[in-house]
Protein backbone atom coordinates (compact mmCIF):
# COMPACT_ATOMS: atom_id res chain seq x y z
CA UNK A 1 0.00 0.00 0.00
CA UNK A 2 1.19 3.52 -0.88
CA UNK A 3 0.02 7.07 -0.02
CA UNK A 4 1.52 10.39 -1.74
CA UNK A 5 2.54 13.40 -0.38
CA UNK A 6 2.31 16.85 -2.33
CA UNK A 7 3.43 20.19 -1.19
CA UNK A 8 1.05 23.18 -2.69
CA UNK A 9 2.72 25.87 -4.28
CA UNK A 10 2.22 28.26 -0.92
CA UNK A 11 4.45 25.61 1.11
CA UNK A 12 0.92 23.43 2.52
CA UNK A 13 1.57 19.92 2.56
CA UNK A 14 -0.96 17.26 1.54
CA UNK A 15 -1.52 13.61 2.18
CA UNK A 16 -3.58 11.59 -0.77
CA UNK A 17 -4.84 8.08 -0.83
CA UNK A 18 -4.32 8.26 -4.70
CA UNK A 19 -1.78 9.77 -7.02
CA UNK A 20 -2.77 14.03 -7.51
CA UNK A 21 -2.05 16.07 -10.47
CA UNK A 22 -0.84 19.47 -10.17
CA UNK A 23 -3.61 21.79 -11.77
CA UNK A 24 -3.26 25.51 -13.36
CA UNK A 25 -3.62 27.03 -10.09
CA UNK A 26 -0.78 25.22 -8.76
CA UNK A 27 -2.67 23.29 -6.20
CA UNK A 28 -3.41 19.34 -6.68
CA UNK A 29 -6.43 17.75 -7.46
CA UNK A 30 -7.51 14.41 -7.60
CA UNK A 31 -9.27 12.54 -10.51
CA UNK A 32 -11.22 10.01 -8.14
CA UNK A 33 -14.12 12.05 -6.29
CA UNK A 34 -13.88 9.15 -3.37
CA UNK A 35 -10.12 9.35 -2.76
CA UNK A 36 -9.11 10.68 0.29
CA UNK A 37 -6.97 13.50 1.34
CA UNK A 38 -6.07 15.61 4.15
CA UNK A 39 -3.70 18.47 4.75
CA UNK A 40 -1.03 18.07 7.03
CA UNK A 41 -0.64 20.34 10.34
CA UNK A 42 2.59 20.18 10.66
CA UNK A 43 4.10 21.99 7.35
CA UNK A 44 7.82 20.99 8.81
CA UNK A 45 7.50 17.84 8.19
CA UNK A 46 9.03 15.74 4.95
CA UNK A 47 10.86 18.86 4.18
CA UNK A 48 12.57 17.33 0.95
CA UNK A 49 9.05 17.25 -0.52
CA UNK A 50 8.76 20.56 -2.85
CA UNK A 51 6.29 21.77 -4.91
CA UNK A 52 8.55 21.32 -7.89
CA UNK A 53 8.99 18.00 -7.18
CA UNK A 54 5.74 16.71 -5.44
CA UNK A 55 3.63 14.44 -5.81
CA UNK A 56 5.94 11.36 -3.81
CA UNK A 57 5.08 8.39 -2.80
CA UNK A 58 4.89 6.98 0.53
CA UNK A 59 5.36 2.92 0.64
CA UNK A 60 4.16 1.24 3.62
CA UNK A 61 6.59 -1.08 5.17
């Protein structure tokens, strides 16, 4: 199992249960209207995630 992480492009970070795609507006959307997603509290965290090179994914171990 897998999650992705994105980072918007005002520095909010974002957890998806399915892969986003960056729209015009430089925030991610999903195609799926039943995916999940939630925006992380924490902005510190996973600080090698970018917005130029988000989305990443997250493999469960």
């Amino acid at each position: 199992m897998s999650i992705w992480i994105a980072r918007d492009k005002d520095g909010s970070l974002w957890v998806y249960e399915a892969k986003p795609w960056r729209g015009p507006d430089g925030k991610f959307k999903l195609d799926q209207h039943n995916s999940e997603y939630m925006k992380v509290k924490d902005n510190s965290q996973y600080p090698e995630v970018t917005w130029e090179n988000s989305p990443k994914e997250l493999m469960a171990k």
